[in-house]
PDB file of N, CA and C in Angstrom:
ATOM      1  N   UNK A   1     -12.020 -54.786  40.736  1.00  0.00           N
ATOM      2  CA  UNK A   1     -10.908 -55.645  40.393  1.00  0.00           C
ATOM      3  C   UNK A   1      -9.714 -55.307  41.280  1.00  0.00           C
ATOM      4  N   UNK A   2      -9.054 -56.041  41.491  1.00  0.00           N
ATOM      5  CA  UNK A   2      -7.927 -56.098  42.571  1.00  0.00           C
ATOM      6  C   UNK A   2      -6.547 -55.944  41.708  1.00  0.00           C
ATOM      7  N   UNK A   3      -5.631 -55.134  41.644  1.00  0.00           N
ATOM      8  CA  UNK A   3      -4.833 -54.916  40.724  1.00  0.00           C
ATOM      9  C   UNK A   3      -3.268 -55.290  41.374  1.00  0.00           C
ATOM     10  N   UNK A   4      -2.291 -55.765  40.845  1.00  0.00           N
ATOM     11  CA  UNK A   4      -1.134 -56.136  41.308  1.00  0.00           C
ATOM     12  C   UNK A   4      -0.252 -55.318  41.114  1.00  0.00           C
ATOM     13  N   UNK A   5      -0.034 -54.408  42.354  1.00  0.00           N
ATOM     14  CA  UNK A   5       1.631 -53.655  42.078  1.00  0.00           C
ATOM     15  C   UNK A   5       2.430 -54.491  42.575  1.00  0.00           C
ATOM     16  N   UNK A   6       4.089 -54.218  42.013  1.00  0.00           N
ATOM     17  CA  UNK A   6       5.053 -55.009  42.677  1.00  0.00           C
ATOM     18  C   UNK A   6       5.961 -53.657  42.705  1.00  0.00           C
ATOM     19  N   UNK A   7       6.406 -53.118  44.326  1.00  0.00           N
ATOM     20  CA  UNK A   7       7.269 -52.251  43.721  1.00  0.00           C
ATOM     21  C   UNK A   7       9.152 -53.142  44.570  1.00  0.00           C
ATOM     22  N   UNK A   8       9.828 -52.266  44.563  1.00  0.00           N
ATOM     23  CA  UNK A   8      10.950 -52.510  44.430  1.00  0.00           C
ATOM     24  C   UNK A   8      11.160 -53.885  43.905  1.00  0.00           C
ATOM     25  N   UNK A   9      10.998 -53.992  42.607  1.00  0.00           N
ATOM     26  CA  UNK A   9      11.008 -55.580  41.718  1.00  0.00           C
ATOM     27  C   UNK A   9      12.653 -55.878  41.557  1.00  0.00           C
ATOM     28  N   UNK A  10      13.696 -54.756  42.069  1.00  0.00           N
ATOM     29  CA  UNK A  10      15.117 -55.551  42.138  1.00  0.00           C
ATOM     30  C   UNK A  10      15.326 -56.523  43.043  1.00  0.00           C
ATOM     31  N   UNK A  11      13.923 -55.767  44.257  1.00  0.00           N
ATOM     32  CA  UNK A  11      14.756 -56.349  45.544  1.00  0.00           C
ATOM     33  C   UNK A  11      14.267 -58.132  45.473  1.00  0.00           C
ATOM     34  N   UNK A  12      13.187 -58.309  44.566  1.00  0.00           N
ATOM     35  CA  UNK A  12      12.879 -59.618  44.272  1.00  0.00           C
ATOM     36  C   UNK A  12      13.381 -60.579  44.658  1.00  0.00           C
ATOM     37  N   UNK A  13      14.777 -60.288  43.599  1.00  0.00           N
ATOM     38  CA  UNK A  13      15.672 -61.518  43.269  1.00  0.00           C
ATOM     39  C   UNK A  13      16.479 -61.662  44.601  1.00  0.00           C
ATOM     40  N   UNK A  14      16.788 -60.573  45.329  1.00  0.00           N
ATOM     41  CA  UNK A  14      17.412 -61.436  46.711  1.00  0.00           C
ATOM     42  C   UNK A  14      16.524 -61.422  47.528  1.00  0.00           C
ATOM     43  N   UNK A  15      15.162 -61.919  47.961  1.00  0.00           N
ATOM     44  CA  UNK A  15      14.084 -62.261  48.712  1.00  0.00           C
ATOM     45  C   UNK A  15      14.217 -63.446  48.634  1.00  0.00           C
ATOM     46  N   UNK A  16      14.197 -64.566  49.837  1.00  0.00           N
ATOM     47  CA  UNK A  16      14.859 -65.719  49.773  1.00  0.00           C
ATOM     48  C   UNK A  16      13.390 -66.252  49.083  1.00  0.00           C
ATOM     49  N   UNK A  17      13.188 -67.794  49.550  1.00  0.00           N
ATOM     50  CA  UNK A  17      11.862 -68.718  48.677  1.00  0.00           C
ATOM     51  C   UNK A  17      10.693 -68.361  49.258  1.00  0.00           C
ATOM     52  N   UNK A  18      10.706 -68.473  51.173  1.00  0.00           N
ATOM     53  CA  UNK A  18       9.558 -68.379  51.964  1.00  0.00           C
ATOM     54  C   UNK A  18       8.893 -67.438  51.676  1.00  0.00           C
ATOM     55  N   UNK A  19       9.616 -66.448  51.438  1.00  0.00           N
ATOM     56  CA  UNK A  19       8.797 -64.842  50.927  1.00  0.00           C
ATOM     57  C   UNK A  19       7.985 -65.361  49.409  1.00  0.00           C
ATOM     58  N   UNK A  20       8.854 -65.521  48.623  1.00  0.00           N
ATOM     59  CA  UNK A  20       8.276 -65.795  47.332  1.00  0.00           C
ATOM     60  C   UNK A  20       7.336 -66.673  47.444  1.00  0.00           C
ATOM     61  N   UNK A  21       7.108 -67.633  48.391  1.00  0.00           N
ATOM     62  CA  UNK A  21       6.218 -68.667  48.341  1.00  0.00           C
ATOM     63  C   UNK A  21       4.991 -68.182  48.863  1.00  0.00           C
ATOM     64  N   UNK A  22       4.758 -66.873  49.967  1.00  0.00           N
ATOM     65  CA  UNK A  22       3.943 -66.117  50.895  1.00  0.00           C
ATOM     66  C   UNK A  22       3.398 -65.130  50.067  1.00  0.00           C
ATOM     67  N   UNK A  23       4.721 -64.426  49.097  1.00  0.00           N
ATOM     68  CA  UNK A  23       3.753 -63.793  47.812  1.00  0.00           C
ATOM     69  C   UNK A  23       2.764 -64.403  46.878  1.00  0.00           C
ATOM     70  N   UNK A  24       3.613 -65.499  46.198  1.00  0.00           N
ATOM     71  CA  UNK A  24       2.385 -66.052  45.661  1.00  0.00           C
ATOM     72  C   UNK A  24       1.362 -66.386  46.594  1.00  0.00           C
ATOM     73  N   UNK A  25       1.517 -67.175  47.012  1.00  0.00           N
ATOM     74  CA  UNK A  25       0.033 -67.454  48.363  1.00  0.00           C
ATOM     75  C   UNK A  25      -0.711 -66.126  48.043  1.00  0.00           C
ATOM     76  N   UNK A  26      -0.331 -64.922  48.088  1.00  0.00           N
ATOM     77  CA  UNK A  26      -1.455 -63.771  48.749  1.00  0.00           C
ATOM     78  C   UNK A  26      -1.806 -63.896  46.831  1.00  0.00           C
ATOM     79  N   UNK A  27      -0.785 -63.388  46.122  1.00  0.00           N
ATOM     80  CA  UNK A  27      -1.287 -63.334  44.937  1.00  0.00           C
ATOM     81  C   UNK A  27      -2.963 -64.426  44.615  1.00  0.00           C
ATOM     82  N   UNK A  28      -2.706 -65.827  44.468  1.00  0.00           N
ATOM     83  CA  UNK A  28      -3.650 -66.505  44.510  1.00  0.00           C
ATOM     84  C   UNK A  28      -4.981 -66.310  45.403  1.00  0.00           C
ATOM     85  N   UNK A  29      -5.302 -66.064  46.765  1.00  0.00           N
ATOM     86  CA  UNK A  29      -6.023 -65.544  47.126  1.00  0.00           C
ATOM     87  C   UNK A  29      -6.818 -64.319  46.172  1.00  0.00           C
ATOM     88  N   UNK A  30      -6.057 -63.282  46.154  1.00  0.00           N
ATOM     89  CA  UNK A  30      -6.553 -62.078  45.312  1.00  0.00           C
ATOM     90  C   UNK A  30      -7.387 -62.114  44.106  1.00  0.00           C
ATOM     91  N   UNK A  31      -6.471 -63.242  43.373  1.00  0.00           N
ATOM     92  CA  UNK A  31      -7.046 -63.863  42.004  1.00  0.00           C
ATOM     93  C   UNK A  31      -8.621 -64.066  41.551  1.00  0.00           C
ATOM     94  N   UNK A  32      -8.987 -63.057  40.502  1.00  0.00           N
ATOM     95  CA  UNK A  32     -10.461 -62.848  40.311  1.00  0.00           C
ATOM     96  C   UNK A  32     -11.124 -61.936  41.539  1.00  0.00           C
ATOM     97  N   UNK A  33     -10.921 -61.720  42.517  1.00  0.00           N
ATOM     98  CA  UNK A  33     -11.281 -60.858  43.597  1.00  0.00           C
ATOM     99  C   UNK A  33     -11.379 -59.381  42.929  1.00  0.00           C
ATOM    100  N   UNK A  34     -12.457 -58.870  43.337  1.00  0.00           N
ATOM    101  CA  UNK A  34     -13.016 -57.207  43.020  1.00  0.00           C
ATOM    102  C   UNK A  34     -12.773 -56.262  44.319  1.00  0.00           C
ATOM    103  N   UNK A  35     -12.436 -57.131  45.448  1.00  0.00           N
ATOM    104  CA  UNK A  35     -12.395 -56.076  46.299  1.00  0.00           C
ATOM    105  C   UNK A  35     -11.707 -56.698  47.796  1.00  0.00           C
ATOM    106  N   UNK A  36     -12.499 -56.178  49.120  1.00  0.00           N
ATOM    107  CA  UNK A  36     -12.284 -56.904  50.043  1.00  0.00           C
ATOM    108  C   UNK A  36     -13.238 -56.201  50.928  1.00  0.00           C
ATOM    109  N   UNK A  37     -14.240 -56.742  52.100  1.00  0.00           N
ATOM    110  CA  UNK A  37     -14.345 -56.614  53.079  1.00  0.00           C
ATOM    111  C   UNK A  37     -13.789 -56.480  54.693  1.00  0.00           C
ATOM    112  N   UNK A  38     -13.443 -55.687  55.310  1.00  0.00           N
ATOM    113  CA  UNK A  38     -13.466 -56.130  56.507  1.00  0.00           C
ATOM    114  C   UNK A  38     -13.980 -55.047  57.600  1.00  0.00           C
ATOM    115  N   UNK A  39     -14.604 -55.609  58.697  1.00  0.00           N
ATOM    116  CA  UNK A  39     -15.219 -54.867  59.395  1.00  0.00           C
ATOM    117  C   UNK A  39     -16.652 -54.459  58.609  1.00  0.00           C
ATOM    118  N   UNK A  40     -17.379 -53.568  59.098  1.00  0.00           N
ATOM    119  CA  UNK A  40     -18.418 -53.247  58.603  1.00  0.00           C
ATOM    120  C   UNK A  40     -17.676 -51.746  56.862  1.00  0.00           C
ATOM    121  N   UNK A  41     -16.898 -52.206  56.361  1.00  0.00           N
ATOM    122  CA  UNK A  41     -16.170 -51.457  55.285  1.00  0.00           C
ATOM    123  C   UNK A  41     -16.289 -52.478  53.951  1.00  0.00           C
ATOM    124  N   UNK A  42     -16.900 -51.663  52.851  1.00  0.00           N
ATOM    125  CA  UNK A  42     -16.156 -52.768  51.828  1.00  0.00           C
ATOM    126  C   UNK A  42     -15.193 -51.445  50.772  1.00  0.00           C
ATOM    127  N   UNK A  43     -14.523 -52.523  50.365  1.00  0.00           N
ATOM    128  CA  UNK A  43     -13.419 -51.750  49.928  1.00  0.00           C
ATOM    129  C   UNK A  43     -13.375 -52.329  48.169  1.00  0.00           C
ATOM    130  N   UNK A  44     -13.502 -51.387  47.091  1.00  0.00           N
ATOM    131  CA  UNK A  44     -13.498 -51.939  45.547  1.00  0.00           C
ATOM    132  C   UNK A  44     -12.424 -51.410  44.741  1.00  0.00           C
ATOM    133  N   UNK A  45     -12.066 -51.913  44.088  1.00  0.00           N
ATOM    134  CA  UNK A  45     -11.013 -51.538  43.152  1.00  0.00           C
ATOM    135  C   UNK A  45      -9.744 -51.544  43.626  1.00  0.00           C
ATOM    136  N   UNK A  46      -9.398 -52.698  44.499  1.00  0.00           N
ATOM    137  CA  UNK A  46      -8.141 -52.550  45.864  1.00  0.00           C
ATOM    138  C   UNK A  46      -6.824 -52.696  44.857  1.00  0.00           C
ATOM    139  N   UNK A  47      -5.630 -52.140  45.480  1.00  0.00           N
ATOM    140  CA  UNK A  47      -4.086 -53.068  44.964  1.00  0.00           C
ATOM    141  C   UNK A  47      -3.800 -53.486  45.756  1.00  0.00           C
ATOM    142  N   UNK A  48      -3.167 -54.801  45.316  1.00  0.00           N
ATOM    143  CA  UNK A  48      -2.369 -55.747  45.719  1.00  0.00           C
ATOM    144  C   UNK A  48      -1.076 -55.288  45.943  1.00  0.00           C
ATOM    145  N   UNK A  49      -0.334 -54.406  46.777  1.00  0.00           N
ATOM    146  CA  UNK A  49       0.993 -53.941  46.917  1.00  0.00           C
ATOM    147  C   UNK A  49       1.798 -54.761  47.563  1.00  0.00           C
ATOM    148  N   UNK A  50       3.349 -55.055  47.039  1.00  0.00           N
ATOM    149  CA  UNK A  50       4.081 -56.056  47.603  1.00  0.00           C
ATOM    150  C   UNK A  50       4.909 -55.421  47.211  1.00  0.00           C
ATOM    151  N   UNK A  51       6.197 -54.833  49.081  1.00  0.00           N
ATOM    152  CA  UNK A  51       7.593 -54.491  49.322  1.00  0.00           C
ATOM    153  C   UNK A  51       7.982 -55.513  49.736  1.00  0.00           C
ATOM    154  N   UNK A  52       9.119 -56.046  48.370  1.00  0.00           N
ATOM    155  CA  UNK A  52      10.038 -56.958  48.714  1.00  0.00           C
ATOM    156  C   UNK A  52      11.219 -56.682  49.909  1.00  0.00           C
ATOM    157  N   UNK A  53      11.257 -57.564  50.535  1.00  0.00           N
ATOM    158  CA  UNK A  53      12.503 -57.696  51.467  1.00  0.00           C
ATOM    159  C   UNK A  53      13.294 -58.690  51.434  1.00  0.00           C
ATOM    160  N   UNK A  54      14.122 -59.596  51.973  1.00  0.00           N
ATOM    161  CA  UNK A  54      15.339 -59.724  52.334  1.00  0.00           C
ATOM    162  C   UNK A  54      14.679 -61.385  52.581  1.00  0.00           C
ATOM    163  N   UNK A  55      13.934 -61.272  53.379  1.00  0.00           N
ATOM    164  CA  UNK A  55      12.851 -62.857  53.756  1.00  0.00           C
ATOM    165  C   UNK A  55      11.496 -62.227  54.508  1.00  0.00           C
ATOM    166  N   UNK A  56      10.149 -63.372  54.476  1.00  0.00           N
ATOM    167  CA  UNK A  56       9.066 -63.030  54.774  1.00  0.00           C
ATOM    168  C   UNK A  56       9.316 -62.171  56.054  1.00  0.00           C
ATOM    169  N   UNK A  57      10.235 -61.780  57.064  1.00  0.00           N
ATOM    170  CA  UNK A  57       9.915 -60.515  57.937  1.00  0.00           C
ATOM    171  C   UNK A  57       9.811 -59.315  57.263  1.00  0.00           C
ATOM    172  N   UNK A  58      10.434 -58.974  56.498  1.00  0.00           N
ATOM    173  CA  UNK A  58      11.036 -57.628  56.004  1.00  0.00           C
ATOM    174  C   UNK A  58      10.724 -57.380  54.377  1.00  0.00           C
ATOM    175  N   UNK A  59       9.329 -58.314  54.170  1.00  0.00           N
ATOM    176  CA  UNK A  59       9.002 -58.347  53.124  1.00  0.00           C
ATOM    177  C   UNK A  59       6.872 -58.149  53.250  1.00  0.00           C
ATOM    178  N   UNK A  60       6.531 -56.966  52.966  1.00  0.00           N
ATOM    179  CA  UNK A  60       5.268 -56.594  53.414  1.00  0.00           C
ATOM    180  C   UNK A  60       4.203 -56.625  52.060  1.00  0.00           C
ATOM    181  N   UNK A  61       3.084 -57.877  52.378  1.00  0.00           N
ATOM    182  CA  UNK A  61       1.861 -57.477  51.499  1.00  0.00           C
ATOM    183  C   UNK A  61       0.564 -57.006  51.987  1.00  0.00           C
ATOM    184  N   UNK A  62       0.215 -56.084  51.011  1.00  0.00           N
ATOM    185  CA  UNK A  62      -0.949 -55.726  51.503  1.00  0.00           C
ATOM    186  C   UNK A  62      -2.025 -55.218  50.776  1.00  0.00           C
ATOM    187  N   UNK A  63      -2.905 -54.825  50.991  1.00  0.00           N
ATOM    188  CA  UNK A  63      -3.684 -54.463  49.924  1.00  0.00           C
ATOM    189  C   UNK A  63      -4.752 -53.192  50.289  1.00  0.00           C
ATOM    190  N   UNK A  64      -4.473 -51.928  49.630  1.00  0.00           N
ATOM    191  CA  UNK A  64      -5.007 -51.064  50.095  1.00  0.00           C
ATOM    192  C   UNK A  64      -6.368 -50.383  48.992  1.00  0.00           C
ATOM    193  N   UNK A  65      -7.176 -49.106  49.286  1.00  0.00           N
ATOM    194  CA  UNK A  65      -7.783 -48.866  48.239  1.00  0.00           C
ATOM    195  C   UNK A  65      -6.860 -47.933  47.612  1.00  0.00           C
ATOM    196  N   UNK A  66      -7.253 -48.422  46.023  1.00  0.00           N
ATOM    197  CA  UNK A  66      -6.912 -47.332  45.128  1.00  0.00           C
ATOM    198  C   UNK A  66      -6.600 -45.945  45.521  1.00  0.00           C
ATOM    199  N   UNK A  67      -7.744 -45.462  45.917  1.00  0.00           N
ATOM    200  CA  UNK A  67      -7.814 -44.078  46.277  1.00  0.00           C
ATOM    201  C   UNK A  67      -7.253 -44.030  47.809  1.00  0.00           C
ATOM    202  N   UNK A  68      -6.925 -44.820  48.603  1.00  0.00           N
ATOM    203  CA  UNK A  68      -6.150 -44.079  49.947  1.00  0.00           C
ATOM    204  C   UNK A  68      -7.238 -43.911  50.735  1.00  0.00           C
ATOM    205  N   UNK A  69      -8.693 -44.290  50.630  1.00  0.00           N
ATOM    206  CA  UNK A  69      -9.876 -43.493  51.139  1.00  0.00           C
ATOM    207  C   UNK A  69      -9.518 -44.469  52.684  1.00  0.00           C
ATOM    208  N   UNK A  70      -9.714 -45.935  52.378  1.00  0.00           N
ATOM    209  CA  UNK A  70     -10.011 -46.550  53.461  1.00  0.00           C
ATOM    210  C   UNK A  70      -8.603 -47.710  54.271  1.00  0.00           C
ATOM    211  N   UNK A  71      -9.111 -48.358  55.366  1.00  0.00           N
ATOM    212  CA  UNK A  71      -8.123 -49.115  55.731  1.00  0.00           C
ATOM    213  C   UNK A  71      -7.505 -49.898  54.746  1.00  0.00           C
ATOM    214  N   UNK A  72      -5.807 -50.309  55.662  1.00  0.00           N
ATOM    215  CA  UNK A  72      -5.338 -51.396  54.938  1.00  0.00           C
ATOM    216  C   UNK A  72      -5.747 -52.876  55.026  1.00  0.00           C
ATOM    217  N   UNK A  73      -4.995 -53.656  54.536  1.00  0.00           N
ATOM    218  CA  UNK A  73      -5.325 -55.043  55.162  1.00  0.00           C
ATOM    219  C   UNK A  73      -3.905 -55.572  55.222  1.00  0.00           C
ATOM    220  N   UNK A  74      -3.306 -56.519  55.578  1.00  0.00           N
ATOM    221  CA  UNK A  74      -2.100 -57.040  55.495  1.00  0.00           C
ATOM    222  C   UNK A  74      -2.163 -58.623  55.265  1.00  0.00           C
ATOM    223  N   UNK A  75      -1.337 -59.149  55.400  1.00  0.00           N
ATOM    224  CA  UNK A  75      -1.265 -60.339  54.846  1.00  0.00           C
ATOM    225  C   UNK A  75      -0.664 -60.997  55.936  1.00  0.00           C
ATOM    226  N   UNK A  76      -1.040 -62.162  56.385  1.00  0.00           N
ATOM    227  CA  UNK A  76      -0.416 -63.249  57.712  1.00  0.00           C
ATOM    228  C   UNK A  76      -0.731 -63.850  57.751  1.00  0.00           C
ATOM    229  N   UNK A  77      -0.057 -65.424  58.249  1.00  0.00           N
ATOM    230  CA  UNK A  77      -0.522 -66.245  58.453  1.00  0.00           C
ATOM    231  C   UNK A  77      -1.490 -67.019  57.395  1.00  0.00           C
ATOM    232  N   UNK A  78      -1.441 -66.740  55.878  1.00  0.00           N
ATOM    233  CA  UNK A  78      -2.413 -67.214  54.757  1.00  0.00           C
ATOM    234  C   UNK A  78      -3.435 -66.667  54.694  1.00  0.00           C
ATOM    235  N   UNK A  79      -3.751 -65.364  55.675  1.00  0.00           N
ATOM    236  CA  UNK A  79      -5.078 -64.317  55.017  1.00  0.00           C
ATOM    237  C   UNK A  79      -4.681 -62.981  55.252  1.00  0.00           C
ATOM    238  N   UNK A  80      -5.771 -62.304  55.274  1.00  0.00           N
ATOM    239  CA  UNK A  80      -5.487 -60.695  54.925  1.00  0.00           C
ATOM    240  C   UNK A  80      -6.346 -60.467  56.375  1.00  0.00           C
ATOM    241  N   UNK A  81      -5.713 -59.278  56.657  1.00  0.00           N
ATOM    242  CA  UNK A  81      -6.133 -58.993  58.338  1.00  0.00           C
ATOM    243  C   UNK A  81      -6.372 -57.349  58.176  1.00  0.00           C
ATOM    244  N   UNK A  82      -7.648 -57.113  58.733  1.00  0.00           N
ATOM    245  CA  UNK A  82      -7.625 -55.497  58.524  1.00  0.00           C
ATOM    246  C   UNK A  82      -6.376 -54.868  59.766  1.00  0.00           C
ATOM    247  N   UNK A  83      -5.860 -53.662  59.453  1.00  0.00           N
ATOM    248  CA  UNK A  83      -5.212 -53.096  59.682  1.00  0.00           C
ATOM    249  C   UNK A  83      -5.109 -52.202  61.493  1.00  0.00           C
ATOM    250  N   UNK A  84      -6.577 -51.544  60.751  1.00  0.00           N
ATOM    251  CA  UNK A  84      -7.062 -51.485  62.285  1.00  0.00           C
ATOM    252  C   UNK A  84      -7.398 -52.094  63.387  1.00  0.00           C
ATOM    253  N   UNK A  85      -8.181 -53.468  63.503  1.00  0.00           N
ATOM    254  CA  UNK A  85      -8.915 -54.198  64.300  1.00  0.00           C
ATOM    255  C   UNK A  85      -8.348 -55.637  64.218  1.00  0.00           C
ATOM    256  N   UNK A  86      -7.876 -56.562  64.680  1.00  0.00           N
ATOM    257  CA  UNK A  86      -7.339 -58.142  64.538  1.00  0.00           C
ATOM    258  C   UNK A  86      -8.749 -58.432  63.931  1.00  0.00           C
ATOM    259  N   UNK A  87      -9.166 -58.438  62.684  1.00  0.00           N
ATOM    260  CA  UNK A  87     -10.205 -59.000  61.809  1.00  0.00           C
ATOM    261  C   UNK A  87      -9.991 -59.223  60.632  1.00  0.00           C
ATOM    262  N   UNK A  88      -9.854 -60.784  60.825  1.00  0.00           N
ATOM    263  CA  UNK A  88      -9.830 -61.006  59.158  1.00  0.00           C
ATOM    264  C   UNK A  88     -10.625 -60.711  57.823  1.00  0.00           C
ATOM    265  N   UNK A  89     -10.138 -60.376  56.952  1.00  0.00           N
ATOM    266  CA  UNK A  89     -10.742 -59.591  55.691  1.00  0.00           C
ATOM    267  C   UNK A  89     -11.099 -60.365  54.807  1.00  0.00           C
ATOM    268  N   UNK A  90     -12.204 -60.450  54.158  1.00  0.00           N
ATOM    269  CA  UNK A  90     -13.292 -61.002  53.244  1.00  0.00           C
ATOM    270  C   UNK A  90     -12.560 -60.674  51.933  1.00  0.00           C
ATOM    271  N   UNK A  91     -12.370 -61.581  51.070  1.00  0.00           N
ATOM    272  CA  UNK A  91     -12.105 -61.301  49.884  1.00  0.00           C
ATOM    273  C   UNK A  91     -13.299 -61.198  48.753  1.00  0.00           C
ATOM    274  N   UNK A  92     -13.922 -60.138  48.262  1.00  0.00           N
ATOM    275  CA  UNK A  92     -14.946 -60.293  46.934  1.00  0.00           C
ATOM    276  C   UNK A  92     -14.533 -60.453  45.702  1.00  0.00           C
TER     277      UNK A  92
END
């Protein structure tokens, strides 16, 4: 299961719309998802981590494992991109 942190939730409220609109986007993706693929890696029990910023530059989602074991993925452009390699990441 893919779990949703939100941390700095003050900085929310001054994150203009585009951000908020790019969060939800990733949120929905995630939705019902157990994990993620990318590369020859699968990754289970991921969070959904989202540092609010200011607008979508300075505002970072991503989704890592629980445990720290394996890569990140990030969020662009409407998908999740592994961290290491320009490869987009499989959502399970």
């Amino acid at each position: 299961m893919i779990t949703i942190k939100e941390y700095n939730f003050e900085d929310k409220k001054r994150a203009n719309q585009e951000a908020g609109e790019k969060v939800n986007e990733a949120i929905r993706l995630v939705d019902g998802k157990n994990g993620y693929k990318g590369g020859n890696e699968i990754t289970w029990n991921a969070e959904l981590k989202i540092y609010w910023g200011h607008n979508i530059y300075t505002t970072i989602v991503r989704l890592d494992d629980a445990r720290g074991y394996h890569d990140a993925a990030y969020f662009c452009n409407g998908t999740f991109w592994l961290y290491r390699y320009p490869v987009e990441v499989e959502l399970l």
